[in-house]
Protein backbone atom coordinates (compact mmCIF):
# COMPACT_ATOMS: atom_id res chain seq x y z
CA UNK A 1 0.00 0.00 0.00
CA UNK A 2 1.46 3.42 -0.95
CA UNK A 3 2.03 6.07 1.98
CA UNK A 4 0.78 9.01 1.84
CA UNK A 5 3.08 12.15 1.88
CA UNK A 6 3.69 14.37 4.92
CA UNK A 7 2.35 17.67 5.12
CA UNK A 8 6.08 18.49 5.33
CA UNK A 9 6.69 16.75 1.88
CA UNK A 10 3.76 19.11 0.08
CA UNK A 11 4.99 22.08 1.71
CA UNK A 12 8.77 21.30 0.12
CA UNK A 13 6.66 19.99 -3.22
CA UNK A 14 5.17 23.52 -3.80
CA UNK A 15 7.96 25.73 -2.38
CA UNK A 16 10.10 24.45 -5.25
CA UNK A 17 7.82 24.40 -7.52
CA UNK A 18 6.93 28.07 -6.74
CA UNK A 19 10.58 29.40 -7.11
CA UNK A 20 11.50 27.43 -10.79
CA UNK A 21 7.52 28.74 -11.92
CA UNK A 22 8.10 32.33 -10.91
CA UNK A 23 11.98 32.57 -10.11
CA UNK A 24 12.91 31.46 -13.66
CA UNK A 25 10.83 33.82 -15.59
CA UNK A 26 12.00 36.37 -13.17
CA UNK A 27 15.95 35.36 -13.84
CA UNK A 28 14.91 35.36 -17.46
CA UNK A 29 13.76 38.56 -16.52
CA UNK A 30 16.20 40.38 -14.57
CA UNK A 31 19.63 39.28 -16.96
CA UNK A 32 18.15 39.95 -20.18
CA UNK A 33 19.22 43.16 -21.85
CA UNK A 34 16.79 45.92 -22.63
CA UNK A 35 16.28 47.48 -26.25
CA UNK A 36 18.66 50.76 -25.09
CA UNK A 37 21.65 48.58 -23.29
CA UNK A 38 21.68 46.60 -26.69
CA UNK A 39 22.08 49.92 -28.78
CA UNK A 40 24.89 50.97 -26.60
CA UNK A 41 26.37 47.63 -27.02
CA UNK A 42 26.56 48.17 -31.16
CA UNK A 43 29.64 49.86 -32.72
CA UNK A 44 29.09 53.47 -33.81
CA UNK A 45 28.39 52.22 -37.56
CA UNK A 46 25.59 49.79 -36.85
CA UNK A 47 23.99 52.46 -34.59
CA UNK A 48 24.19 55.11 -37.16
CA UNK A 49 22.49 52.12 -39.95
CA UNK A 50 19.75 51.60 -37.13
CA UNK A 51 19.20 55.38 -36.61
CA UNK A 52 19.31 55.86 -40.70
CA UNK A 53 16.12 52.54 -41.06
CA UNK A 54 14.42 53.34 -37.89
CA UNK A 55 11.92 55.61 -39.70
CA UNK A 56 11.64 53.34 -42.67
CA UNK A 57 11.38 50.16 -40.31
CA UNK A 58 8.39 52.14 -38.66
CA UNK A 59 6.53 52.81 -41.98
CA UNK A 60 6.95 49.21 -42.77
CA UNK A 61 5.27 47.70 -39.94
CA UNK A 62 2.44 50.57 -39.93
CA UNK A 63 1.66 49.70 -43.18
CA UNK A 64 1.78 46.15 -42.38
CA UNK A 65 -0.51 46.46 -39.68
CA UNK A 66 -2.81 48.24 -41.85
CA UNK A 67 -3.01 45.87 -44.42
CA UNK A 68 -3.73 43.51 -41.36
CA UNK A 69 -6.66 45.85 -40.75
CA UNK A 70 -7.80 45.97 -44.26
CA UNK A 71 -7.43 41.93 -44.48
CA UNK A 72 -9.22 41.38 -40.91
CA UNK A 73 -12.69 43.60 -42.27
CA UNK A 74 -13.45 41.00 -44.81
CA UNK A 75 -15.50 37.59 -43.90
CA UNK A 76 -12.71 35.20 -44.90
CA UNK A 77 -9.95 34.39 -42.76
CA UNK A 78 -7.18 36.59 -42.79
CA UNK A 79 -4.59 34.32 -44.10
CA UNK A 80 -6.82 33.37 -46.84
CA UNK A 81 -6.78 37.55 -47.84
CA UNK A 82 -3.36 37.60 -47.13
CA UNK A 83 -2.46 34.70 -49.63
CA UNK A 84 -4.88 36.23 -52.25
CA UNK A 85 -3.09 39.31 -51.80
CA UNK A 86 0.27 37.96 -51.96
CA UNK A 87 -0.67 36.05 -55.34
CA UNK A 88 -1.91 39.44 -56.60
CA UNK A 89 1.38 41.01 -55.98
CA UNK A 90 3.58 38.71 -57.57
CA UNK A 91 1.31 38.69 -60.48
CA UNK A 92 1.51 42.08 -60.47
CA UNK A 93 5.21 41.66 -60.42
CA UNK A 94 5.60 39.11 -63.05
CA UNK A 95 3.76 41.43 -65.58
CA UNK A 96 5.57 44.76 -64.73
CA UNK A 97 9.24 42.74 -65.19
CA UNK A 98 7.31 40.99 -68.23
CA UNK A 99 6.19 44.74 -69.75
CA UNK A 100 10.11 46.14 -68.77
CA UNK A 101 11.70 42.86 -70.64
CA UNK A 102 9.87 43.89 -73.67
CA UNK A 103 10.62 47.40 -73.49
CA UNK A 104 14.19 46.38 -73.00
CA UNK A 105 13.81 43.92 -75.98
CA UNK A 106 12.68 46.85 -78.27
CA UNK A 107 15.01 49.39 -77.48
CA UNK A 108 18.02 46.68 -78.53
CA UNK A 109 15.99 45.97 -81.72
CA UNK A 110 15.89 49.52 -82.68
CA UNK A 111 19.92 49.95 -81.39
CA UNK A 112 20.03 46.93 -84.02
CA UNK A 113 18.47 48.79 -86.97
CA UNK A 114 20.13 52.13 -86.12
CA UNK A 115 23.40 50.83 -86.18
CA UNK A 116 22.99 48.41 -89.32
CA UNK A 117 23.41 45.47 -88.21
């Protein structure tokens, strides 16, 4: 038959379990760097690069979150729009490099006749 555990045993049971559930995120906590000590931690070029794309890193994730907004106001789900989206863009894409090819393939065409050939 299996003994039962002493009220000395629980109290030990959660006391540990108390410090590794909330004094490991707190360790995790207290030694990780903030955003500012990391900064300081870069070499004067990589902070001047961060300083340089901070405003354009800020107008890509507002606009991403706005196309999130526009995506999450239809009645699909979002991943759905965003996939339909996606496909839309690279179609997009395909036809603009297709359209700039041809250009490109004229103007040597009419090099070619220019120049006799």
């Amino acid at each position: 038959m299996a003994r039962k555990g002493s009220l000395g045993t629980w109290l030990k049971m959660l006391g540990v379990g108390a410090v590794c559930c909330i004094g490991g995120p707190a360790l995790v906590y207290y030694v990780q760097p903030t955003d500012e000590e990391l900064f300081k931690r870069y070499n004067p070029e990589l902070q001047k690069k961060s300083l340089e794309r901070r405003y354009e890193r800020q107008k890509e994730f507002d606009d991403f979150v706005n196309q999130l907004k526009d995506f999450s106001k239809d009645d699909r789900h979002i991943w759905t729009v965003q996939e339909e989206n996606a496909r839309k863009y690279r179609e997009g894409r395909l036809r603009e490099d297709a359209k700039k090819a041809a250009e490109a393939k004229a103007r040597q065409e009419a090099m070619r006749k220019e120049s006799g050939l």
